[in-house]
PDB file of N, CA and C in Angstrom:
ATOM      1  N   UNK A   1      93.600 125.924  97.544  1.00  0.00           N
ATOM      2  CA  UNK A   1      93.986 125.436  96.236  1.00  0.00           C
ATOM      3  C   UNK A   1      93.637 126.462  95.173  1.00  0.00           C
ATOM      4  N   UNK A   2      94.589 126.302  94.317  1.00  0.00           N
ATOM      5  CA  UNK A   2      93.991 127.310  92.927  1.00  0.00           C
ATOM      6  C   UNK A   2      93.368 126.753  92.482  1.00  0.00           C
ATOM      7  N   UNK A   3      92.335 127.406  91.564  1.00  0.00           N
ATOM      8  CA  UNK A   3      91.649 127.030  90.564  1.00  0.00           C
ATOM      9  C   UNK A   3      91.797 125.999  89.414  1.00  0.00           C
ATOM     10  N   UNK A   4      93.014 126.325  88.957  1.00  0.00           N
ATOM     11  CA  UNK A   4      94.276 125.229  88.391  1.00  0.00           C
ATOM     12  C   UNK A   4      94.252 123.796  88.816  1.00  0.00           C
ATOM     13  N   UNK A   5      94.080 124.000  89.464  1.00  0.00           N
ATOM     14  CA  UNK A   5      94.751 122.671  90.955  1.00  0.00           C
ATOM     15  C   UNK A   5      93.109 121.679  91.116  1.00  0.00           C
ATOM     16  N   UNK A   6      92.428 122.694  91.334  1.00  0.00           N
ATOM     17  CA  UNK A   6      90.993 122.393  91.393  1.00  0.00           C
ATOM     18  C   UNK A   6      90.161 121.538  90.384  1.00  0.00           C
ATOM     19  N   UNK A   7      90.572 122.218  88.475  1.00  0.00           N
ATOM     20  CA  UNK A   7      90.377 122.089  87.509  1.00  0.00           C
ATOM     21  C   UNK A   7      90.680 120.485  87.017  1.00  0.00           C
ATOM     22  N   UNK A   8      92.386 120.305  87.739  1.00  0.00           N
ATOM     23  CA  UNK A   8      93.036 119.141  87.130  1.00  0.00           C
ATOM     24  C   UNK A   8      92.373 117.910  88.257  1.00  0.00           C
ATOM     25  N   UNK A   9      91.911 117.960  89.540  1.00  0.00           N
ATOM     26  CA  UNK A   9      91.700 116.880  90.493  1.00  0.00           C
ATOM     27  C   UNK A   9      90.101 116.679  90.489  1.00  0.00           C
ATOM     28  N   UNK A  10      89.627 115.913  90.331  1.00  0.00           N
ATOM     29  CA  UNK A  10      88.220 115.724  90.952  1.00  0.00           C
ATOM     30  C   UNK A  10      88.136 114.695  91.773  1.00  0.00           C
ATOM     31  N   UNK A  11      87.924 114.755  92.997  1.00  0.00           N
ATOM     32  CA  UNK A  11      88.115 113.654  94.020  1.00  0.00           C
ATOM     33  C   UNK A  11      86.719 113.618  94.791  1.00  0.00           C
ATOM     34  N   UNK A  12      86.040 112.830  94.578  1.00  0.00           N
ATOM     35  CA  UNK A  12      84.981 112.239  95.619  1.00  0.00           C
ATOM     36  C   UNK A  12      85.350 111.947  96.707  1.00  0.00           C
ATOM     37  N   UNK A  13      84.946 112.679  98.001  1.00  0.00           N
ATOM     38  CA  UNK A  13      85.187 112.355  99.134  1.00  0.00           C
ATOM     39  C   UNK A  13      84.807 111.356  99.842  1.00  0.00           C
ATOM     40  N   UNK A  14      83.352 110.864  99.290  1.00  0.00           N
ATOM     41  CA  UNK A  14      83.040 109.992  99.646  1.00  0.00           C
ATOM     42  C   UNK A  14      81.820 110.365 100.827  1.00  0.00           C
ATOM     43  N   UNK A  15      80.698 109.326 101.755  1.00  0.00           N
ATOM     44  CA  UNK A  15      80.367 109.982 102.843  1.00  0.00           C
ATOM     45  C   UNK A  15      81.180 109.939 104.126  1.00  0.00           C
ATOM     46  N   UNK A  16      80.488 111.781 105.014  1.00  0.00           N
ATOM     47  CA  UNK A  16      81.762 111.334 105.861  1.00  0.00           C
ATOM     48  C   UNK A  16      83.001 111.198 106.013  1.00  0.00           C
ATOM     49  N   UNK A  17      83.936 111.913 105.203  1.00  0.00           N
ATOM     50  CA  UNK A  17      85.175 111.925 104.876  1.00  0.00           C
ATOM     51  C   UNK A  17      86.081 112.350 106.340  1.00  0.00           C
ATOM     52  N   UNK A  18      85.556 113.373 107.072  1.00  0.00           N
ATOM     53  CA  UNK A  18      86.152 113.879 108.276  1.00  0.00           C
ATOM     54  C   UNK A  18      86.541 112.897 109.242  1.00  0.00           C
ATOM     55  N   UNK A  19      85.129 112.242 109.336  1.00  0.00           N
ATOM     56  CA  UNK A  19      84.746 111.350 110.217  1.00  0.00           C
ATOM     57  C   UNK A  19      85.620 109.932 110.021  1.00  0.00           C
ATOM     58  N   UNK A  20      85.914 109.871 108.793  1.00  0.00           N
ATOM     59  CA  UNK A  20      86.652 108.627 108.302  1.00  0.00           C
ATOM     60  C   UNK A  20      88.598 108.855 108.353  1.00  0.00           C
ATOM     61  N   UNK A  21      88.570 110.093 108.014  1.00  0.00           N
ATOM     62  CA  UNK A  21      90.051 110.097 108.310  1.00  0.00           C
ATOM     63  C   UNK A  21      90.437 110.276 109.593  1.00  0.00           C
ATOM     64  N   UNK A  22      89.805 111.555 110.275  1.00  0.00           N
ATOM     65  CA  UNK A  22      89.966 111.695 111.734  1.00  0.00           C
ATOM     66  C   UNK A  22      89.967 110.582 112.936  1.00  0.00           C
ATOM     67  N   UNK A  23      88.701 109.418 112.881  1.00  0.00           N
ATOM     68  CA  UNK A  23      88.634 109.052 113.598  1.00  0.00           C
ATOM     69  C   UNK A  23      88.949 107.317 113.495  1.00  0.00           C
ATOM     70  N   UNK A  24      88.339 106.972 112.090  1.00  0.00           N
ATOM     71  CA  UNK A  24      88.687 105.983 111.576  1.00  0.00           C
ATOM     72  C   UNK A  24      89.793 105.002 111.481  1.00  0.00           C
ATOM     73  N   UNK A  25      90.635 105.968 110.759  1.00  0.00           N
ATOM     74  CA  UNK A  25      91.961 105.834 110.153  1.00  0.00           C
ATOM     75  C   UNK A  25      93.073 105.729 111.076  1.00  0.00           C
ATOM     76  N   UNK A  26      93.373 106.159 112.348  1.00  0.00           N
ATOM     77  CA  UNK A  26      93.929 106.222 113.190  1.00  0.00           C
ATOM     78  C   UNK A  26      93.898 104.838 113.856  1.00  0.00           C
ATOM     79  N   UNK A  27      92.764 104.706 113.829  1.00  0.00           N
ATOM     80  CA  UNK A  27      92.436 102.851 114.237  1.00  0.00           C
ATOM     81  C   UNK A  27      92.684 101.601 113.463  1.00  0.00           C
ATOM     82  N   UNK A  28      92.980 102.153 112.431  1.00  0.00           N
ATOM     83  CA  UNK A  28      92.964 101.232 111.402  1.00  0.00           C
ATOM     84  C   UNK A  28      94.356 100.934 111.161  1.00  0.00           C
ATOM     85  N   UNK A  29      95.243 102.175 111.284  1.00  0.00           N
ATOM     86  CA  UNK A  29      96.630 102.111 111.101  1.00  0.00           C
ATOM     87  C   UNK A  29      97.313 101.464 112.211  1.00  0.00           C
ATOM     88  N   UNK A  30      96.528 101.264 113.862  1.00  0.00           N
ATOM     89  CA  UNK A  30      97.096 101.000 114.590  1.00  0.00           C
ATOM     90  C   UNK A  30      96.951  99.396 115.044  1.00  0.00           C
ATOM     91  N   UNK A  31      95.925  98.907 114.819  1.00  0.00           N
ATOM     92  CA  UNK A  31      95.310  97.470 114.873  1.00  0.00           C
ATOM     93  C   UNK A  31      95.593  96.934 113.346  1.00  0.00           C
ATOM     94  N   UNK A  32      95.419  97.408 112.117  1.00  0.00           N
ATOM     95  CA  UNK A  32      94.934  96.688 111.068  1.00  0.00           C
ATOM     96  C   UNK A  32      96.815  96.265 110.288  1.00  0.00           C
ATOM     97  N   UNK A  33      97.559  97.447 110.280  1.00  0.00           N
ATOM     98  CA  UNK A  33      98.831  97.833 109.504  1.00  0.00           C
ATOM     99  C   UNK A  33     100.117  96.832 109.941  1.00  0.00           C
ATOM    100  N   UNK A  34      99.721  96.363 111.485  1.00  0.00           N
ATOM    101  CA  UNK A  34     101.234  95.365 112.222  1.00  0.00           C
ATOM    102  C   UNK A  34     101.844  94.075 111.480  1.00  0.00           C
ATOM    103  N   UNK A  35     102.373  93.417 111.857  1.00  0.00           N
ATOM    104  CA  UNK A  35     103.333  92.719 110.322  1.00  0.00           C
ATOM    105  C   UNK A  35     102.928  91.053 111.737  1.00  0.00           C
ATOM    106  N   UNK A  36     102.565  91.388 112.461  1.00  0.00           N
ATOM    107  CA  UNK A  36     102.336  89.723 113.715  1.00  0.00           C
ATOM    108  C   UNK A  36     102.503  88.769 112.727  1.00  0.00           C
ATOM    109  N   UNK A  37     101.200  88.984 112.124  1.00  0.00           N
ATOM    110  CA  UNK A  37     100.297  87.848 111.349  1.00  0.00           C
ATOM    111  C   UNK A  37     101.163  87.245 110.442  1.00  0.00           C
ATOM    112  N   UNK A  38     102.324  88.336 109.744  1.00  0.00           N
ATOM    113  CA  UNK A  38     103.294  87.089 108.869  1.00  0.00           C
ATOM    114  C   UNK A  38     104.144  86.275 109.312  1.00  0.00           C
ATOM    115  N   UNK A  39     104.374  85.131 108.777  1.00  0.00           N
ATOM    116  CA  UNK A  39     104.885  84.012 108.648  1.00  0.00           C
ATOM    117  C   UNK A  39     105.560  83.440 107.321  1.00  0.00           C
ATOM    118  N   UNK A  40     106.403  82.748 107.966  1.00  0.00           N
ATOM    119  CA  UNK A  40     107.173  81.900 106.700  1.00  0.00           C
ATOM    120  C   UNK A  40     106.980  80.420 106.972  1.00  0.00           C
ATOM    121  N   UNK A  41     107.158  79.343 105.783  1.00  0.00           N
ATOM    122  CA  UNK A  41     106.569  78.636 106.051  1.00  0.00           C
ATOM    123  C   UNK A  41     107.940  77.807 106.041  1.00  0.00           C
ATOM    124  N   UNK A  42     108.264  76.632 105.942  1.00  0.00           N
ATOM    125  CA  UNK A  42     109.246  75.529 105.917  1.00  0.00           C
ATOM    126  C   UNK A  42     109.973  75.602 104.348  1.00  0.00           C
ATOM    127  N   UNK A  43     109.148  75.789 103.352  1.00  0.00           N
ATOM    128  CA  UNK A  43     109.129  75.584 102.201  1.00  0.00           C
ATOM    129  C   UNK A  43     110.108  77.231 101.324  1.00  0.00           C
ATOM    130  N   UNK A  44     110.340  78.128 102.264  1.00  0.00           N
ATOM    131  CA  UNK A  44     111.189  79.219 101.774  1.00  0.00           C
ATOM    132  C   UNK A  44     111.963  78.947 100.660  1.00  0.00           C
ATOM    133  N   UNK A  45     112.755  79.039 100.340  1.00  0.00           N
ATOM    134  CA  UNK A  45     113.903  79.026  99.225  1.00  0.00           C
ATOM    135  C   UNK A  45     114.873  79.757  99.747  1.00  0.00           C
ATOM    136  N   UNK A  46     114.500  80.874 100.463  1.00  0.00           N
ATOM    137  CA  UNK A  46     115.496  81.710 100.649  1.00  0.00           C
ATOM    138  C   UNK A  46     115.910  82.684  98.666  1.00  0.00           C
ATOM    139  N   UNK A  47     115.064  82.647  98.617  1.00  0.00           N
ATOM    140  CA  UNK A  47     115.882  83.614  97.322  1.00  0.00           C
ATOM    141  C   UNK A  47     115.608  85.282  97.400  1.00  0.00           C
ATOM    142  N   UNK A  48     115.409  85.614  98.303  1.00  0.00           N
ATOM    143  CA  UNK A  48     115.314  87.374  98.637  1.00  0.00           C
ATOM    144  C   UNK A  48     114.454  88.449  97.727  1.00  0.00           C
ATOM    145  N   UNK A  49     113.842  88.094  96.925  1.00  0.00           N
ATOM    146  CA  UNK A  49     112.293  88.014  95.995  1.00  0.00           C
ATOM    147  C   UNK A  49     111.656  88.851  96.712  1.00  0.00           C
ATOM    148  N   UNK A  50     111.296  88.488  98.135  1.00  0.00           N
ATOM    149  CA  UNK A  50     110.081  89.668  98.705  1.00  0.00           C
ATOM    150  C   UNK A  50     111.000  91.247  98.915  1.00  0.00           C
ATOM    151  N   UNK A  51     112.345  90.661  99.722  1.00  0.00           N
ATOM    152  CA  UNK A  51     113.207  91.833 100.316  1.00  0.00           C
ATOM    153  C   UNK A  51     113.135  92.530  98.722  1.00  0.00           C
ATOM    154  N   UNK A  52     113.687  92.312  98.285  1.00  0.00           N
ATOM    155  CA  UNK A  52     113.606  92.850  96.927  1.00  0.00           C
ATOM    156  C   UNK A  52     112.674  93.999  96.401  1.00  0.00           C
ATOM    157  N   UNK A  53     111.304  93.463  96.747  1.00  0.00           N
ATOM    158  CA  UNK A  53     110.040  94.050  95.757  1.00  0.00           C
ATOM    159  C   UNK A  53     108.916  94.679  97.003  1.00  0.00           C
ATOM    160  N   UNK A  54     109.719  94.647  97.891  1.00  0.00           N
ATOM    161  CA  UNK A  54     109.140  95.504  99.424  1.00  0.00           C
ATOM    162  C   UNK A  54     109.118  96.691  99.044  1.00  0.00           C
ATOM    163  N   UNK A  55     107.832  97.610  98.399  1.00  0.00           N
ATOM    164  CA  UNK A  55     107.853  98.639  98.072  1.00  0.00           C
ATOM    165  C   UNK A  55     108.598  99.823  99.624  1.00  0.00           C
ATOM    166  N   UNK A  56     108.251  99.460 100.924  1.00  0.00           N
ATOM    167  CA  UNK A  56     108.360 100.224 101.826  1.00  0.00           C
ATOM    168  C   UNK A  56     109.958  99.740 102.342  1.00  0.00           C
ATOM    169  N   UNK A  57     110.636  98.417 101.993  1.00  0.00           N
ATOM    170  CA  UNK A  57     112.279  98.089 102.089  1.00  0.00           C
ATOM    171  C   UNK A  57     111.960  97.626 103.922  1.00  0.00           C
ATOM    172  N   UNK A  58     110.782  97.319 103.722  1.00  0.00           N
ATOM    173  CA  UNK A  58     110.475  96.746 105.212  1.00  0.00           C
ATOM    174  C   UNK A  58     111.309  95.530 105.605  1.00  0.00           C
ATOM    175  N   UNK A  59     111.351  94.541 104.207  1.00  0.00           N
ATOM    176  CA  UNK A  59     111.429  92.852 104.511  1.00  0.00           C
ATOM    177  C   UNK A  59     113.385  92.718 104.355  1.00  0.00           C
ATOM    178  N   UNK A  60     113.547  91.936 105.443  1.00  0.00           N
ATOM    179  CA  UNK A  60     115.345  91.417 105.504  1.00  0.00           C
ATOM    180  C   UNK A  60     115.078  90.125 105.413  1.00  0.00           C
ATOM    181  N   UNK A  61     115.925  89.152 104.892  1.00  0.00           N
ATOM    182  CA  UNK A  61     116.374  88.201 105.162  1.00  0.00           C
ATOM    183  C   UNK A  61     117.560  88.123 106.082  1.00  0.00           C
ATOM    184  N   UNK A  62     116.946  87.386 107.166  1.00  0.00           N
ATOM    185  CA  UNK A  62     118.130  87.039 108.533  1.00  0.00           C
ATOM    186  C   UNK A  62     118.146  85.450 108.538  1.00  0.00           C
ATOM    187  N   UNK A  63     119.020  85.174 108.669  1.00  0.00           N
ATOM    188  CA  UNK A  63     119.221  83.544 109.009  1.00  0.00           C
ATOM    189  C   UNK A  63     118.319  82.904 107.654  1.00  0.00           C
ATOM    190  N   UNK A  64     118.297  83.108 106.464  1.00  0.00           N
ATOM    191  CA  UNK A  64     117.948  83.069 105.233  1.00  0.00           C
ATOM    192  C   UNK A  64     116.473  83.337 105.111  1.00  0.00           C
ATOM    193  N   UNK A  65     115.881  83.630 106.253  1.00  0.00           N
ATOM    194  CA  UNK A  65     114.455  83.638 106.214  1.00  0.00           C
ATOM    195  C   UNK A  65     113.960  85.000 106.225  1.00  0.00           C
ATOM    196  N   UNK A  66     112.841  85.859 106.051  1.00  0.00           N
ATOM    197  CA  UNK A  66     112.182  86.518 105.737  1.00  0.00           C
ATOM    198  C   UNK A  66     111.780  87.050 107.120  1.00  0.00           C
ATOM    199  N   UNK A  67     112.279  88.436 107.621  1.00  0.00           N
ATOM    200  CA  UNK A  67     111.263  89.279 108.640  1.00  0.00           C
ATOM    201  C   UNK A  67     110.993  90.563 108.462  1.00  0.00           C
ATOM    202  N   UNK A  68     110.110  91.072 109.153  1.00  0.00           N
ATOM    203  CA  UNK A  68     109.456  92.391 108.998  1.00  0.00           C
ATOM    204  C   UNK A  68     109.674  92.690 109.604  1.00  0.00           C
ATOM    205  N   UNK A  69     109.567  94.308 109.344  1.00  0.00           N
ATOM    206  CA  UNK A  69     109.927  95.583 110.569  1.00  0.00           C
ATOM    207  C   UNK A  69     108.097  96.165 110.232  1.00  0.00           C
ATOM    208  N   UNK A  70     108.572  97.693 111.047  1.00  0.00           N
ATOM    209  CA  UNK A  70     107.263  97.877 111.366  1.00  0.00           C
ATOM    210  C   UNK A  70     106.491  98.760 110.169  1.00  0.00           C
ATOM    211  N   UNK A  71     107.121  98.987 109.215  1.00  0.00           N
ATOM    212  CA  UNK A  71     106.845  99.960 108.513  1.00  0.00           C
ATOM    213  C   UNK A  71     106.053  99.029 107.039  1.00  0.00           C
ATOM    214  N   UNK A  72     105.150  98.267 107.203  1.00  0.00           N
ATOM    215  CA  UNK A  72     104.518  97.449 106.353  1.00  0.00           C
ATOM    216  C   UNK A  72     103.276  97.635 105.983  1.00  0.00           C
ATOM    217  N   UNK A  73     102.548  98.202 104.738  1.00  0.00           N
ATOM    218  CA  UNK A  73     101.593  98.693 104.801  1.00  0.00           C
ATOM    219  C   UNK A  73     100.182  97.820 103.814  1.00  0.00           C
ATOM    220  N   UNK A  74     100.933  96.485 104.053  1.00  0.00           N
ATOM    221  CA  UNK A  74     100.261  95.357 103.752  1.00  0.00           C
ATOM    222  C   UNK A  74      99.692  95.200 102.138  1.00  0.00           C
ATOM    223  N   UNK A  75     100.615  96.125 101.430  1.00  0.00           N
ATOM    224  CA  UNK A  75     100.225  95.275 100.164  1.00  0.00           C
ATOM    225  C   UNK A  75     100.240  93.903  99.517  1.00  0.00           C
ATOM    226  N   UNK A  76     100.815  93.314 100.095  1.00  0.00           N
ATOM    227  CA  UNK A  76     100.773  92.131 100.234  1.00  0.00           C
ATOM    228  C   UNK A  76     101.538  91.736  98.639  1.00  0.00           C
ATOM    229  N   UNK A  77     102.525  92.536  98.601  1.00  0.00           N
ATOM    230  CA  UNK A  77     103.366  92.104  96.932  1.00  0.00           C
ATOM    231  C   UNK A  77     104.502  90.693  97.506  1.00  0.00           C
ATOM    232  N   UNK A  78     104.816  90.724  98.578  1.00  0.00           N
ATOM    233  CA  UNK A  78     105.940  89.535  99.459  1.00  0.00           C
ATOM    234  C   UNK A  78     105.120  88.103  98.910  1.00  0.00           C
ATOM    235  N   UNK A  79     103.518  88.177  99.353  1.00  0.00           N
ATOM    236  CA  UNK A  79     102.889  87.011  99.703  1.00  0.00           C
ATOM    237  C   UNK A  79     102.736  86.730  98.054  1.00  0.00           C
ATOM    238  N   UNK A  80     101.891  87.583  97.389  1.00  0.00           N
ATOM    239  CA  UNK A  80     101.711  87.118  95.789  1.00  0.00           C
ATOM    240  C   UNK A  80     102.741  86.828  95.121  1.00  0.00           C
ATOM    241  N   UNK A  81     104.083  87.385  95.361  1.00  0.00           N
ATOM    242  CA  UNK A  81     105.254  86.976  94.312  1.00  0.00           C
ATOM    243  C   UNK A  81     106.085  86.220  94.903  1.00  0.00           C
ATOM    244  N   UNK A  82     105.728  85.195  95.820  1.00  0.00           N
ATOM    245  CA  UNK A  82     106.739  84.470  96.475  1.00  0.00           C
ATOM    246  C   UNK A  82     106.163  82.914  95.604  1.00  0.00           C
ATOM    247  N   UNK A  83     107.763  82.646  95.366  1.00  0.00           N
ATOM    248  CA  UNK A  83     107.912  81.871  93.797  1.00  0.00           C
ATOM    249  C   UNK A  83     107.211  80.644  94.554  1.00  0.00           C
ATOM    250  N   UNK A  84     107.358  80.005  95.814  1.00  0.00           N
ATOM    251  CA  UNK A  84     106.710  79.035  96.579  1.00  0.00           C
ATOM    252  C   UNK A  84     105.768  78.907  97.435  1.00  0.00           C
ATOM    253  N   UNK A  85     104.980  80.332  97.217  1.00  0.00           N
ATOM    254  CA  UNK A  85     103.930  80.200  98.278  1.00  0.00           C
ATOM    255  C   UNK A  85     104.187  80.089  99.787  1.00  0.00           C
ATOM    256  N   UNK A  86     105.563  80.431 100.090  1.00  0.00           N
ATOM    257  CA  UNK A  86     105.862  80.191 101.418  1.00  0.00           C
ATOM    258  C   UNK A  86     105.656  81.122 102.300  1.00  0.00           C
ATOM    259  N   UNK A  87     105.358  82.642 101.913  1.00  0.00           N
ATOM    260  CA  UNK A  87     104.700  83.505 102.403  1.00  0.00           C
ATOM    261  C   UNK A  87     103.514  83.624 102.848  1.00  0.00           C
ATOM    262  N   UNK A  88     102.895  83.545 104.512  1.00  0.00           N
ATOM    263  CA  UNK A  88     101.444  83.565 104.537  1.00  0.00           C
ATOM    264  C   UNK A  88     101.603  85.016 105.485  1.00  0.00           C
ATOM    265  N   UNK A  89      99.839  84.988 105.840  1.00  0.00           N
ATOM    266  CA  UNK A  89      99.115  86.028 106.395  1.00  0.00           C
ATOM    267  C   UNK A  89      98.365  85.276 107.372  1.00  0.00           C
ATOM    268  N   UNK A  90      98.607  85.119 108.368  1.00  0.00           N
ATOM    269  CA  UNK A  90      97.781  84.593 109.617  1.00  0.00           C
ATOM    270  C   UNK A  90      97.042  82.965 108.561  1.00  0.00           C
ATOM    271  N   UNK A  91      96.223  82.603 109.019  1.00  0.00           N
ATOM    272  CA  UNK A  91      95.712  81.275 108.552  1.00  0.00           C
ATOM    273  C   UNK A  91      94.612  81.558 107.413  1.00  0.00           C
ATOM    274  N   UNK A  92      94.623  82.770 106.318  1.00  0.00           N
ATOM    275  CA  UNK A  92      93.478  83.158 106.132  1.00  0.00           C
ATOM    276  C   UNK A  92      94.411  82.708 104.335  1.00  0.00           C
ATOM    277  N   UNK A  93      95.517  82.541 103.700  1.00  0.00           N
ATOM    278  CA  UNK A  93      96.582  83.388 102.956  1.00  0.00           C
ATOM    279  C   UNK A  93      96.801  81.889 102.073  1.00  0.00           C
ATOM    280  N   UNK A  94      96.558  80.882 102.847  1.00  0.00           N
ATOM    281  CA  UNK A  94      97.572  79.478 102.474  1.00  0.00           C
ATOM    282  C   UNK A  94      96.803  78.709 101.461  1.00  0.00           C
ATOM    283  N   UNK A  95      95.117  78.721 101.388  1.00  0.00           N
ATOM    284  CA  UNK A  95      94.606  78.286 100.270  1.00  0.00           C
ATOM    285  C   UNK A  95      94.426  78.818  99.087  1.00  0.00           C
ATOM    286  N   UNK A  96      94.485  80.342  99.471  1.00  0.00           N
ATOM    287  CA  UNK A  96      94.068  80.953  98.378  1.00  0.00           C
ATOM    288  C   UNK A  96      94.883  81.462  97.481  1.00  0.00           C
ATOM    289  N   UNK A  97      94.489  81.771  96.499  1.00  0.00           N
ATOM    290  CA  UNK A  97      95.210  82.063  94.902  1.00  0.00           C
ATOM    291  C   UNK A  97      96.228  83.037  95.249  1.00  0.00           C
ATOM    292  N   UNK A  98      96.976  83.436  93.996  1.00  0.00           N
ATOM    293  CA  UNK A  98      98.410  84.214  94.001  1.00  0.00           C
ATOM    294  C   UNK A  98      98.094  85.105  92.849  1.00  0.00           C
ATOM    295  N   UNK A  99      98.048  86.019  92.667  1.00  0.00           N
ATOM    296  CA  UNK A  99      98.599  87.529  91.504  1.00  0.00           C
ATOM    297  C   UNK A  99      99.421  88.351  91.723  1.00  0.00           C
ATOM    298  N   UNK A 100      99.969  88.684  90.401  1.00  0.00           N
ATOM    299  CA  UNK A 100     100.793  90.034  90.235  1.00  0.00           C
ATOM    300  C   UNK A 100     100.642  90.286  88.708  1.00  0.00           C
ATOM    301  N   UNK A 101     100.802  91.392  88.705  1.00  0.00           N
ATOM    302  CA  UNK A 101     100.861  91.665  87.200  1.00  0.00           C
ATOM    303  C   UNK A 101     102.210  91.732  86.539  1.00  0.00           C
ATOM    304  N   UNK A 102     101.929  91.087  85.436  1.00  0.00           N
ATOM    305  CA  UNK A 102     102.995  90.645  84.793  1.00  0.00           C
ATOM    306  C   UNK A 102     104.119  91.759  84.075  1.00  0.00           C
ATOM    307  N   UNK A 103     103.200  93.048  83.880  1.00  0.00           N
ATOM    308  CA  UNK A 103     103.593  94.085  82.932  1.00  0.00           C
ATOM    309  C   UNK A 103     104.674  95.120  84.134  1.00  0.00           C
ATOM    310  N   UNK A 104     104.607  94.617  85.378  1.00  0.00           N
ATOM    311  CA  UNK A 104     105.410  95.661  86.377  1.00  0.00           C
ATOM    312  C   UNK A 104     106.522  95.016  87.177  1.00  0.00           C
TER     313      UNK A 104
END
């Protein structure tokens, strides 16, 4: 990197950074990143809201319902902006609260 380059970034690596991308991360992407766990619930609408706002263009609606491909990197924008809550995440997703920010 130039100096330039150097000047404008200051990035904390954190501890262990090698150790965390190298060995870590690889595991994490392969167990943690898979789309299993979603579900739709009865209560859909069908209004295409998630397909829509799928930053990665992962989510289709087939047969009016909502599926994933593999390329999902779990921000979870489908589950918070789904106008009915019909979007879950394994059994962990269904009690709990909903956000998005309003300004994006």
């Amino acid at each position: 990197l130039s100096k330039k380059t150097e000047d404008i970034f200051d990035c904390y690596g954190g501890s262990f950074p090698w150790f965390r991308t190298q060995i870590i991360n690889p595991y994490f992407n392969k167990f943690c990143l898979g789309t299993k766990k979603f579900h739709v619930k009865n209560n859909c609408i069908s209004c295409g809201l998630c397909e829509r706002i799928c930053p990665t263009k992962n989510i289709q609606l087939k047969n009016d319902s909502p599926t994933w491909g593999k390329e999902c990197t779990k921000c979870m924008a489908c589950i918070h902006r789904c106008p009915v809550q019909a979007i879950q995440y394994g059994d962990k997703t269904e009690k709990r609260g909903r956000y998005f920010n309003p300004n994006i």
